[in-house]
C-alpha atoms as a PDB file:
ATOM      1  CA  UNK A   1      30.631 -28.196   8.654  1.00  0.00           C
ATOM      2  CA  UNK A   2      31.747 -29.279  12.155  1.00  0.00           C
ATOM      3  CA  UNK A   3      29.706 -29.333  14.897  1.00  0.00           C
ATOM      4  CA  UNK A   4      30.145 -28.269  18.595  1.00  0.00           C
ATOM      5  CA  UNK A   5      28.308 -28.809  21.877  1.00  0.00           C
ATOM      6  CA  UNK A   6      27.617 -26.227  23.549  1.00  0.00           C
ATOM      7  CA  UNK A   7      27.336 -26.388  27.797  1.00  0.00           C
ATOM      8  CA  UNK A   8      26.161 -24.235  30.679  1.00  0.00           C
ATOM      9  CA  UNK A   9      28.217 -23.714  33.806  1.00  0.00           C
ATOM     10  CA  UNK A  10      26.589 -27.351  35.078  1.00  0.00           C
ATOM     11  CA  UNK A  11      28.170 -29.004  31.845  1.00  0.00           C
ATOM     12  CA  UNK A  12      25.041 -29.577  30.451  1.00  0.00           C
ATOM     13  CA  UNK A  13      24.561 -29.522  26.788  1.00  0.00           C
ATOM     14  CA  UNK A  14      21.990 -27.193  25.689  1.00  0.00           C
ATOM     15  CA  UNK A  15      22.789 -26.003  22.057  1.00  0.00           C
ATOM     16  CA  UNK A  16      24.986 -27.226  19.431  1.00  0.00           C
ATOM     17  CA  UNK A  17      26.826 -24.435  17.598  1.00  0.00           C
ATOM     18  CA  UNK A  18      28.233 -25.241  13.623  1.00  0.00           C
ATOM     19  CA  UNK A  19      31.879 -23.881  12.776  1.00  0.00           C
ATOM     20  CA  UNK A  20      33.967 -23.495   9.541  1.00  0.00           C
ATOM     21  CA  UNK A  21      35.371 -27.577   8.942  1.00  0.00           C
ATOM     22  CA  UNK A  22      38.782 -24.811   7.670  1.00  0.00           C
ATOM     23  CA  UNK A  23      39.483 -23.876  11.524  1.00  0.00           C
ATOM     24  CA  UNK A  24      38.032 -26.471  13.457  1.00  0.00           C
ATOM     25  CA  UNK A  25      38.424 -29.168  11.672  1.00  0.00           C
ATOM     26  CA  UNK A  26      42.543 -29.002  10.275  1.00  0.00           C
ATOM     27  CA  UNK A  27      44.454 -32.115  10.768  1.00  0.00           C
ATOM     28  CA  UNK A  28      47.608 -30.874  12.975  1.00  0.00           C
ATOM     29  CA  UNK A  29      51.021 -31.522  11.678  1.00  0.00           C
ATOM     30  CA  UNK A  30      53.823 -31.633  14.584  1.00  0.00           C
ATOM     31  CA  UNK A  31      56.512 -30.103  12.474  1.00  0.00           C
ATOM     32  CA  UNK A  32      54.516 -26.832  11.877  1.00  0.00           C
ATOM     33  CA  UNK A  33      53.150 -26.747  15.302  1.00  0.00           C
ATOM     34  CA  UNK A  34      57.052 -27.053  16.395  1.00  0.00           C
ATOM     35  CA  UNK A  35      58.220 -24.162  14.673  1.00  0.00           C
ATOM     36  CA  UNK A  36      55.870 -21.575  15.341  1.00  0.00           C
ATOM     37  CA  UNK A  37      56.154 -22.759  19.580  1.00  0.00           C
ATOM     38  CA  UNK A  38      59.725 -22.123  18.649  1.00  0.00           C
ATOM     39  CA  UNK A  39      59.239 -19.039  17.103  1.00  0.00           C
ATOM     40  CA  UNK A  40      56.872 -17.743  20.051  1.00  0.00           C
ATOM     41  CA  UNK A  41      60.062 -18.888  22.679  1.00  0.00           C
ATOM     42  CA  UNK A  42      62.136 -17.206  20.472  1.00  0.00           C
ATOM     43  CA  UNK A  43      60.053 -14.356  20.537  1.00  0.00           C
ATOM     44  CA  UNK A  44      59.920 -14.179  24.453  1.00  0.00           C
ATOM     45  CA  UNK A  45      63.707 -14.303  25.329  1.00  0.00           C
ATOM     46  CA  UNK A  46      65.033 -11.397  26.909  1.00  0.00           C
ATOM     47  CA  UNK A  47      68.923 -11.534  26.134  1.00  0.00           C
ATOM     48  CA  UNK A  48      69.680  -9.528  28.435  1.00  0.00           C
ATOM     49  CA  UNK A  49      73.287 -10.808  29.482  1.00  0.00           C
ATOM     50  CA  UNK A  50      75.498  -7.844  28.956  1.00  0.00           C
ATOM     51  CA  UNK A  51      79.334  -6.618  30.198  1.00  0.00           C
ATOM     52  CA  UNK A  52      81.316  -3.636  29.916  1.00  0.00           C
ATOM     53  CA  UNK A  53      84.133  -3.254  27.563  1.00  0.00           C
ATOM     54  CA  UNK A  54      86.920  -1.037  27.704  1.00  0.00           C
ATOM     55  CA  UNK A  55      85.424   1.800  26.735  1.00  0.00           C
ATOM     56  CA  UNK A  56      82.347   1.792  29.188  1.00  0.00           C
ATOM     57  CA  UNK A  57      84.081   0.421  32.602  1.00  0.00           C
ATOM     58  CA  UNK A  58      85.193   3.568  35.089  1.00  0.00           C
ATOM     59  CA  UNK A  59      88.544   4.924  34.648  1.00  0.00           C
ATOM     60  CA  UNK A  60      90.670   5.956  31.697  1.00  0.00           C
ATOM     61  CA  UNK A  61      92.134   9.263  31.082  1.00  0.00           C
ATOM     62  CA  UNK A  62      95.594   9.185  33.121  1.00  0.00           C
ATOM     63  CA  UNK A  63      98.717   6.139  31.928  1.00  0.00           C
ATOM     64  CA  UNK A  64      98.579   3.942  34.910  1.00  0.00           C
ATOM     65  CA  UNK A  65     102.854   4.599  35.158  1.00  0.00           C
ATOM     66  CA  UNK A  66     105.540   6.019  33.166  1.00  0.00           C
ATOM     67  CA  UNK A  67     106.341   4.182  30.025  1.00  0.00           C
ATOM     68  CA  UNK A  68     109.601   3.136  30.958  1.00  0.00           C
ATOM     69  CA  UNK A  69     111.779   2.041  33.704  1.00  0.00           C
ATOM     70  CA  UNK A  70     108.941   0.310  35.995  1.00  0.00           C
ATOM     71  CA  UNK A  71     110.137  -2.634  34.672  1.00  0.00           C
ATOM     72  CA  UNK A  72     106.233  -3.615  33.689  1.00  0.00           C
ATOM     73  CA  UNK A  73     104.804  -3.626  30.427  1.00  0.00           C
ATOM     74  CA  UNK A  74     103.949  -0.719  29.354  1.00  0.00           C
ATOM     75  CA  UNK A  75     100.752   0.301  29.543  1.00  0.00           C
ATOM     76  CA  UNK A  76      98.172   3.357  27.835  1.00  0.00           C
ATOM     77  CA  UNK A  77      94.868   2.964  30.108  1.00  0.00           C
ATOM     78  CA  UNK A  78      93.620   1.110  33.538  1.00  0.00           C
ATOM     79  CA  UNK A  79      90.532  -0.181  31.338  1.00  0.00           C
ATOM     80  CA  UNK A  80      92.603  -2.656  29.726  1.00  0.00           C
ATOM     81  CA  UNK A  81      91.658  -5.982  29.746  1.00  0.00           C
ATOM     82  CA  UNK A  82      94.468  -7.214  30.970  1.00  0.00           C
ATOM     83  CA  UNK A  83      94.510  -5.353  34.263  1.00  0.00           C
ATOM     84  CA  UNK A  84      91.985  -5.434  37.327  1.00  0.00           C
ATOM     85  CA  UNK A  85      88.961  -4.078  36.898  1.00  0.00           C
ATOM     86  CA  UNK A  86      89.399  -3.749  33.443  1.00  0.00           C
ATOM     87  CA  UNK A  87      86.708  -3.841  30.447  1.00  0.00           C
ATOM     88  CA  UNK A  88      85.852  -7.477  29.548  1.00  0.00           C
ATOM     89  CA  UNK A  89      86.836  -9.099  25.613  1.00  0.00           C
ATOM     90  CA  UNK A  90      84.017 -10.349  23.656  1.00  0.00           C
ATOM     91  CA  UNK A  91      81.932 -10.272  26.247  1.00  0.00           C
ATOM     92  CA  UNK A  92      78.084 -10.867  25.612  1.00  0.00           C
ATOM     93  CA  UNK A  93      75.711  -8.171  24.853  1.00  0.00           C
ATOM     94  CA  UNK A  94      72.081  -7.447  24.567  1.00  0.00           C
ATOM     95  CA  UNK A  95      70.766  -9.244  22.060  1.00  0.00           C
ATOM     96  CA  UNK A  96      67.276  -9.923  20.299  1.00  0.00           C
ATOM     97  CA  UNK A  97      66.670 -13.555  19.426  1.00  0.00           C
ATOM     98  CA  UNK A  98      62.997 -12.882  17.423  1.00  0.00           C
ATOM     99  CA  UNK A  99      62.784 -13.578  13.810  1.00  0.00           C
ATOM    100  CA  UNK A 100      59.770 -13.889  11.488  1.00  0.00           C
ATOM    101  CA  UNK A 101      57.701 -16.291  10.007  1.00  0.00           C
ATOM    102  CA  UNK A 102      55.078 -16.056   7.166  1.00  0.00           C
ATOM    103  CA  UNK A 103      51.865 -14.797   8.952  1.00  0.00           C
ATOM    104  CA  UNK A 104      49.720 -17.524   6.954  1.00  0.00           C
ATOM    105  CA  UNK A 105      52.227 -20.103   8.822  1.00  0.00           C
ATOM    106  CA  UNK A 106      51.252 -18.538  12.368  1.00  0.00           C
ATOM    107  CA  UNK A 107      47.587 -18.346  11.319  1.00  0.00           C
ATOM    108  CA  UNK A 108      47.491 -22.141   9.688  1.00  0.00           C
ATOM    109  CA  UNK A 109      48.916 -23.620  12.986  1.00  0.00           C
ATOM    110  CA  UNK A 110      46.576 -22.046  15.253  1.00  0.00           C
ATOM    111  CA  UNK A 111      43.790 -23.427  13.074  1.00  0.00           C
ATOM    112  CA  UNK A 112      45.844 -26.739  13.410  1.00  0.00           C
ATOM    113  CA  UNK A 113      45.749 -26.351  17.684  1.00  0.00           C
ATOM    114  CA  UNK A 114      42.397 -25.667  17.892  1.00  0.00           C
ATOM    115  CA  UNK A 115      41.518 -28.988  16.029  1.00  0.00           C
ATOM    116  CA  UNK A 116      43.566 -30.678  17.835  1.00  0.00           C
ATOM    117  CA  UNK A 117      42.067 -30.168  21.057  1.00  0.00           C
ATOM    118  CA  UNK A 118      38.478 -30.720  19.168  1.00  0.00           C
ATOM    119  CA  UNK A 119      39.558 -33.732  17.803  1.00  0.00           C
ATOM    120  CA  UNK A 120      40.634 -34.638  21.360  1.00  0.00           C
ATOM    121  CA  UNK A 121      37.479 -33.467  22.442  1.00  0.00           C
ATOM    122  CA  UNK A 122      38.864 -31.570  24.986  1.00  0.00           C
ATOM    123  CA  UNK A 123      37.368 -28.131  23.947  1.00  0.00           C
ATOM    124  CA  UNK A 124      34.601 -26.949  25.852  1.00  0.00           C
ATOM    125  CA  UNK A 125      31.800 -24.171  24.513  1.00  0.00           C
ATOM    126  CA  UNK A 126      30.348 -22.151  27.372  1.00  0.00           C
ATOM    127  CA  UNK A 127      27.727 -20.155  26.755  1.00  0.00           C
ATOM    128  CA  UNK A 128      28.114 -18.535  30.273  1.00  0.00           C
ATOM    129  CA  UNK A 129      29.931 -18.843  33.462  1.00  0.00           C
ATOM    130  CA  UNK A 130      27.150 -17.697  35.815  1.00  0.00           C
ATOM    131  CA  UNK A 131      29.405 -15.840  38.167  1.00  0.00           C
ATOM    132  CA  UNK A 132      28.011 -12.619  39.802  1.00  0.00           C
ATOM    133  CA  UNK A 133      30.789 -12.305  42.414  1.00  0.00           C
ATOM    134  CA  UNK A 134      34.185 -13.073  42.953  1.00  0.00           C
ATOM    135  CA  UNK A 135      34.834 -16.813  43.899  1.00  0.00           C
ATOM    136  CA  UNK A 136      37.374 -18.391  43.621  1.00  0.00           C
ATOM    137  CA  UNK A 137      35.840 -21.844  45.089  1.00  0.00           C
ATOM    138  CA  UNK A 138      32.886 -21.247  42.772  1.00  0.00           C
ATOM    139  CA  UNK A 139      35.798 -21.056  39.712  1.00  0.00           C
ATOM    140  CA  UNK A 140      37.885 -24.147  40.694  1.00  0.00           C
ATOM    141  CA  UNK A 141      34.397 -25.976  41.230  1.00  0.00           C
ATOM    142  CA  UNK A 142      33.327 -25.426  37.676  1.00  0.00           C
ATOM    143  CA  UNK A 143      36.926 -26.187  35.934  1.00  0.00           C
ATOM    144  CA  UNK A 144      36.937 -29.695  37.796  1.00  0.00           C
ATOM    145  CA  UNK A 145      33.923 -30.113  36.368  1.00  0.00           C
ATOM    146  CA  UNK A 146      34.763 -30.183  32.362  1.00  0.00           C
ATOM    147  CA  UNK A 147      38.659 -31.133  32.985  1.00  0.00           C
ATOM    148  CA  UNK A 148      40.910 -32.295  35.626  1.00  0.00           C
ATOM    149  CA  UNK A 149      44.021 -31.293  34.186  1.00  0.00           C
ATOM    150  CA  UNK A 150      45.718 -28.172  33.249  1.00  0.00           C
ATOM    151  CA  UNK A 151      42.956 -25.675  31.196  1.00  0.00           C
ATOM    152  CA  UNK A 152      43.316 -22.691  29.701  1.00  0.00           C
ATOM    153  CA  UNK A 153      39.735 -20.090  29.720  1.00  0.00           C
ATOM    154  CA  UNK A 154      39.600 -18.451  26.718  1.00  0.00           C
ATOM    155  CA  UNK A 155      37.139 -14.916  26.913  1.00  0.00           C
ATOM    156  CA  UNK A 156      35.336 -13.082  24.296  1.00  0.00           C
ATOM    157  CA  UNK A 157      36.232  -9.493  26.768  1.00  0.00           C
ATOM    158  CA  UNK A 158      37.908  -8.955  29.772  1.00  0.00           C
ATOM    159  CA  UNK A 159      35.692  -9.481  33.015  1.00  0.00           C
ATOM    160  CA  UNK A 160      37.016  -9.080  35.903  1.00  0.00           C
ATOM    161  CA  UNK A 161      35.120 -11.681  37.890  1.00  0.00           C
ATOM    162  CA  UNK A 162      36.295 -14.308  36.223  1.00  0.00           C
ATOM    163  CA  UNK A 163      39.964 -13.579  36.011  1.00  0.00           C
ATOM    164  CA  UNK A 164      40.444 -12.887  39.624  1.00  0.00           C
ATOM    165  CA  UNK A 165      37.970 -15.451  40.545  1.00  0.00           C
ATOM    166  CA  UNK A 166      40.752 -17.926  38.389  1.00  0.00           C
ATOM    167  CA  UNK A 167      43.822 -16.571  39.202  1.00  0.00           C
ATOM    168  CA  UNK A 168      44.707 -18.178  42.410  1.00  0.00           C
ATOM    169  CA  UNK A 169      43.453 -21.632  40.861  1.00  0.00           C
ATOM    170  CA  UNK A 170      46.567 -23.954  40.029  1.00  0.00           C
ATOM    171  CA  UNK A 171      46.893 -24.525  36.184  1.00  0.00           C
ATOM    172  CA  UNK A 172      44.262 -22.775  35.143  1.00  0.00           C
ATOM    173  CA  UNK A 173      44.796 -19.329  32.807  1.00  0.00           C
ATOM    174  CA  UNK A 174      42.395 -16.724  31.647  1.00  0.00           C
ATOM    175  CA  UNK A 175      43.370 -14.696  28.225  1.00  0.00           C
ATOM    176  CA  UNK A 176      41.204 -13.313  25.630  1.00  0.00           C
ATOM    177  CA  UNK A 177      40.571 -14.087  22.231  1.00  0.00           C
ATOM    178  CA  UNK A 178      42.845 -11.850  21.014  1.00  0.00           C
ATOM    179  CA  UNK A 179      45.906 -13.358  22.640  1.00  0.00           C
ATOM    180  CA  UNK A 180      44.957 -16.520  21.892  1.00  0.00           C
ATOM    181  CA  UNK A 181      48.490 -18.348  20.106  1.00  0.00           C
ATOM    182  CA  UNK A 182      49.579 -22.054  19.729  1.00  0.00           C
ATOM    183  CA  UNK A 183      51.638 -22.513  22.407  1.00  0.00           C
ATOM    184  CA  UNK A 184      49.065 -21.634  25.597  1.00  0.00           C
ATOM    185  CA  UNK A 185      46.678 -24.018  23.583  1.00  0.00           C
ATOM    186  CA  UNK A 186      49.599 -26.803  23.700  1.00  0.00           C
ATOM    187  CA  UNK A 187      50.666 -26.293  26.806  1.00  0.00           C
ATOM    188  CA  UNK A 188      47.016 -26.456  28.462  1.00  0.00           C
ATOM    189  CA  UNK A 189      44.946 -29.677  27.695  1.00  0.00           C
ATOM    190  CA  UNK A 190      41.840 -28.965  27.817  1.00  0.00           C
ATOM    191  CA  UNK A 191      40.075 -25.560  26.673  1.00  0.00           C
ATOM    192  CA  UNK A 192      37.104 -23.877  27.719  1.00  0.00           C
ATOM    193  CA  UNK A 193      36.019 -21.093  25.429  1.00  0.00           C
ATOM    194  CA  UNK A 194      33.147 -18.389  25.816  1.00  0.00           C
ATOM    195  CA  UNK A 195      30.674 -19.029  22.946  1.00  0.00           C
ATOM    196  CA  UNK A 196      30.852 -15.454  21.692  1.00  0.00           C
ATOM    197  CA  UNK A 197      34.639 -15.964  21.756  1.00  0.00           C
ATOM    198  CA  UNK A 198      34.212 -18.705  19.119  1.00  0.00           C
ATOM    199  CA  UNK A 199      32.722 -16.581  16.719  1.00  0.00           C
ATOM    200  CA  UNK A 200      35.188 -13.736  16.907  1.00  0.00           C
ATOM    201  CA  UNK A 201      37.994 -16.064  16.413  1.00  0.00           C
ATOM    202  CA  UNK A 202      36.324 -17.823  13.656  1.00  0.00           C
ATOM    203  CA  UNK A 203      35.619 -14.029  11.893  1.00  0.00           C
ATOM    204  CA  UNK A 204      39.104 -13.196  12.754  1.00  0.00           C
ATOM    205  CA  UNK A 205      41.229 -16.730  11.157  1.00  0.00           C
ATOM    206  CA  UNK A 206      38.783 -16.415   7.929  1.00  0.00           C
ATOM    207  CA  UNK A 207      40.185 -12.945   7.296  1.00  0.00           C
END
Protein backbone atom coordinates (compact mmCIF):
# COMPACT_ATOMS: atom_id res chain seq x y z
CA UNK A 1 0.00 0.00 0.00
CA UNK A 2 1.28 3.50 -0.87
CA UNK A 3 1.79 5.99 1.42
CA UNK A 4 1.03 9.79 1.48
CA UNK A 5 2.05 12.79 3.57
CA UNK A 6 -0.29 14.58 4.71
CA UNK A 7 0.29 18.74 5.40
CA UNK A 8 -1.46 21.64 7.09
CA UNK A 9 -1.90 25.01 5.43
CA UNK A 10 1.98 25.80 6.77
CA UNK A 11 3.16 22.64 4.69
CA UNK A 12 3.92 20.87 7.58
CA UNK A 13 3.58 17.19 7.69
CA UNK A 14 1.44 16.00 10.38
CA UNK A 15 -0.15 12.59 9.35
CA UNK A 16 0.59 10.13 6.78
CA UNK A 17 -2.52 8.74 5.08
CA UNK A 18 -2.23 4.89 3.20
CA UNK A 19 -4.03 4.57 -0.34
CA UNK A 20 -4.92 1.62 -2.69
CA UNK A 21 -1.07 0.86 -4.59
CA UNK A 22 -4.27 0.20 -7.78
CA UNK A 23 -4.92 4.17 -7.98
CA UNK A 24 -2.02 5.71 -6.64
CA UNK A 25 0.45 3.77 -7.51
CA UNK A 26 -0.26 2.86 -11.70
CA UNK A 27 2.67 3.31 -13.89
CA UNK A 28 1.32 5.94 -16.64
CA UNK A 29 1.50 4.98 -20.22
CA UNK A 30 1.59 8.16 -22.71
CA UNK A 31 -0.39 6.49 -25.41
CA UNK A 32 -3.48 5.94 -23.14
CA UNK A 33 -3.12 9.19 -21.43
CA UNK A 34 -3.11 10.68 -25.21
CA UNK A 35 -6.25 9.33 -26.22
CA UNK A 36 -8.51 9.94 -23.54
CA UNK A 37 -6.98 14.08 -23.53
CA UNK A 38 -8.06 13.60 -27.08
CA UNK A 39 -11.21 12.26 -26.41
CA UNK A 40 -11.98 15.02 -23.63
CA UNK A 41 -10.93 17.89 -26.65
CA UNK A 42 -13.01 16.07 -28.73
CA UNK A 43 -15.61 16.13 -26.35
CA UNK A 44 -15.42 20.01 -25.81
CA UNK A 45 -15.60 21.28 -29.47
CA UNK A 46 -18.47 23.23 -30.30
CA UNK A 47 -18.80 22.88 -34.24
CA UNK A 48 -20.65 25.40 -34.54
CA UNK A 49 -19.66 26.74 -38.14
CA UNK A 50 -22.87 26.69 -40.05
CA UNK A 51 -24.36 28.45 -43.58
CA UNK A 52 -27.54 28.63 -45.24
CA UNK A 53 -28.42 26.64 -48.22
CA UNK A 54 -30.88 27.26 -50.72
CA UNK A 55 -33.63 26.36 -49.02
CA UNK A 56 -33.09 28.45 -45.73
CA UNK A 57 -31.59 31.92 -47.25
CA UNK A 58 -34.60 34.75 -47.75
CA UNK A 59 -36.32 34.80 -50.96
CA UNK A 60 -37.83 32.19 -53.24
CA UNK A 61 -41.31 32.01 -54.39
CA UNK A 62 -41.40 34.40 -57.61
CA UNK A 63 -38.81 33.32 -61.16
CA UNK A 64 -36.34 36.09 -60.96
CA UNK A 65 -37.40 36.86 -65.09
CA UNK A 66 -39.27 35.29 -67.79
CA UNK A 67 -37.81 32.12 -69.10
CA UNK A 68 -37.02 33.32 -72.35
CA UNK A 69 -35.91 36.20 -74.34
CA UNK A 70 -33.70 38.02 -71.50
CA UNK A 71 -31.02 36.60 -73.14
CA UNK A 72 -29.75 35.12 -69.49
CA UNK A 73 -29.89 31.73 -68.41
CA UNK A 74 -32.78 30.80 -67.35
CA UNK A 75 -33.45 30.72 -64.06
CA UNK A 76 -36.37 28.98 -61.34
CA UNK A 77 -35.43 30.84 -57.89
CA UNK A 78 -33.16 33.95 -56.51
CA UNK A 79 -31.77 31.33 -53.82
CA UNK A 80 -29.67 29.76 -56.31
CA UNK A 81 -26.28 29.41 -55.74
CA UNK A 82 -25.23 30.84 -58.53
CA UNK A 83 -26.78 34.25 -58.03
CA UNK A 84 -26.16 37.00 -55.23
CA UNK A 85 -27.24 36.35 -52.14
CA UNK A 86 -27.93 33.00 -52.89
CA UNK A 87 -27.83 29.73 -50.54
CA UNK A 88 -24.23 28.45 -50.19
CA UNK A 89 -23.08 24.54 -51.74
CA UNK A 90 -21.73 22.19 -49.29
CA UNK A 91 -21.36 24.53 -46.95
CA UNK A 92 -20.44 23.43 -43.28
CA UNK A 93 -22.94 22.63 -40.71
CA UNK A 94 -23.31 22.00 -37.07
CA UNK A 95 -21.63 19.23 -36.22
CA UNK A 96 -20.76 17.04 -33.03
CA UNK A 97 -17.18 15.82 -32.92
CA UNK A 98 -17.66 13.49 -29.42
CA UNK A 99 -17.28 9.83 -29.65
CA UNK A 100 -16.87 7.17 -26.94
CA UNK A 101 -14.42 5.28 -25.31
CA UNK A 102 -14.64 2.20 -22.98
CA UNK A 103 -15.40 3.71 -19.48
CA UNK A 104 -12.67 1.28 -17.86
CA UNK A 105 -10.20 3.20 -20.44
CA UNK A 106 -11.32 6.73 -18.94
CA UNK A 107 -11.24 5.30 -15.40
CA UNK A 108 -7.62 3.37 -15.90
CA UNK A 109 -6.00 6.68 -17.13
CA UNK A 110 -7.11 8.79 -14.41
CA UNK A 111 -5.66 6.21 -12.03
CA UNK A 112 -2.56 6.51 -14.40
CA UNK A 113 -2.54 10.76 -13.83
CA UNK A 114 -2.86 10.65 -10.42
CA UNK A 115 0.35 8.45 -10.10
CA UNK A 116 1.98 10.33 -12.13
CA UNK A 117 1.92 13.39 -10.27
CA UNK A 118 2.66 11.08 -6.97
CA UNK A 119 5.41 9.61 -8.51
CA UNK A 120 6.52 13.18 -9.32
CA UNK A 121 5.78 14.00 -5.96
CA UNK A 122 3.99 16.82 -6.86
CA UNK A 123 0.65 15.90 -5.10
CA UNK A 124 -0.07 17.58 -2.04
CA UNK A 125 -2.66 16.16 0.90
CA UNK A 126 -4.25 18.99 2.85
CA UNK A 127 -6.02 18.25 5.59
CA UNK A 128 -7.34 21.91 5.75
CA UNK A 129 -6.93 25.25 4.24
CA UNK A 130 -7.57 27.36 7.36
CA UNK A 131 -9.43 30.09 5.57
CA UNK A 132 -12.33 31.81 7.47
CA UNK A 133 -12.68 34.73 5.02
CA UNK A 134 -12.22 35.58 1.64
CA UNK A 135 -8.49 36.29 0.68
CA UNK A 136 -7.21 36.17 -2.04
CA UNK A 137 -3.50 37.18 -0.75
CA UNK A 138 -4.00 34.60 2.00
CA UNK A 139 -4.77 31.91 -1.17
CA UNK A 140 -1.83 32.87 -3.48
CA UNK A 141 0.39 32.86 -0.18
CA UNK A 142 -0.37 29.27 0.58
CA UNK A 143 -0.14 27.88 -3.24
CA UNK A 144 3.50 29.45 -3.45
CA UNK A 145 4.09 27.67 -0.66
CA UNK A 146 3.71 23.78 -1.90
CA UNK A 147 4.31 24.76 -5.80
CA UNK A 148 5.48 27.53 -7.88
CA UNK A 149 4.04 26.53 -10.99
CA UNK A 150 0.69 26.03 -12.42
CA UNK A 151 -1.69 23.90 -9.62
CA UNK A 152 -4.82 22.69 -9.80
CA UNK A 153 -7.03 22.52 -5.97
CA UNK A 154 -8.92 19.66 -5.96
CA UNK A 155 -12.15 19.87 -3.11
CA UNK A 156 -14.02 17.22 -1.39
CA UNK A 157 -17.45 20.06 -1.63
CA UNK A 158 -17.87 23.26 -2.92
CA UNK A 159 -16.83 26.19 -0.46
CA UNK A 160 -17.10 29.23 -1.44
CA UNK A 161 -14.15 30.78 0.35
CA UNK A 162 -11.82 29.05 -1.27
CA UNK A 163 -12.93 29.30 -4.84
CA UNK A 164 -13.34 32.99 -4.87
CA UNK A 165 -10.46 33.42 -2.61
CA UNK A 166 -8.49 31.40 -5.86
CA UNK A 167 -10.07 32.65 -8.66
CA UNK A 168 -8.28 35.80 -9.39
CA UNK A 169 -4.87 33.85 -8.69
CA UNK A 170 -2.96 33.18 -12.11
CA UNK A 171 -2.78 29.36 -12.88
CA UNK A 172 -4.34 28.18 -10.19
CA UNK A 173 -8.02 26.20 -10.58
CA UNK A 174 -10.46 24.99 -8.03
CA UNK A 175 -12.88 21.87 -9.12
CA UNK A 176 -14.27 19.17 -7.09
CA UNK A 177 -13.75 15.68 -6.89
CA UNK A 178 -16.31 14.90 -9.01
CA UNK A 179 -14.98 16.73 -12.04
CA UNK A 180 -11.81 15.63 -11.53
CA UNK A 181 -10.53 14.11 -15.41
CA UNK A 182 -7.00 13.56 -16.93
CA UNK A 183 -6.51 16.40 -18.75
CA UNK A 184 -6.83 19.35 -15.78
CA UNK A 185 -4.41 16.90 -13.89
CA UNK A 186 -1.93 17.11 -17.07
CA UNK A 187 -2.27 20.35 -17.76
CA UNK A 188 -1.58 21.57 -14.00
CA UNK A 189 1.75 20.33 -12.39
CA UNK A 190 1.37 20.16 -9.23
CA UNK A 191 -1.93 19.10 -7.22
CA UNK A 192 -3.20 19.95 -3.99
CA UNK A 193 -6.05 17.78 -2.84
CA UNK A 194 -8.41 18.06 0.34
CA UNK A 195 -7.78 14.90 2.42
CA UNK A 196 -11.46 13.96 2.51
CA UNK A 197 -11.33 14.40 -1.28
CA UNK A 198 -8.81 11.52 -1.43
CA UNK A 199 -10.98 9.15 0.03
CA UNK A 200 -14.04 9.83 -2.07
CA UNK A 201 -12.06 9.47 -5.15
CA UNK A 202 -10.40 6.41 -3.97
CA UNK A 203 -14.25 4.89 -3.04
CA UNK A 204 -15.35 6.20 -6.30
CA UNK A 205 -12.21 4.57 -8.96
CA UNK A 206 -12.56 1.12 -6.83
CA UNK A 207 -16.20 0.93 -7.90
Amino acid sequence: MATLAVYDSQKQKIDEKTVSDEIFAVEPKVGLLHEVVLWQMAKKRAGTACVKNRSEVSGGGKKPWRQKGTGNARQGSNTSPVLKRGGSVFGPKPRDFSYSIPKKVRKLALKMALSSRVLEDKMFVLRDFDLNEIKTKKMAELVKLFAIEKTLIVLDEPDSIIERSARNIPNVKVMLQAGLNVYDILNYPNLIIKEKAVDIIEERLKA
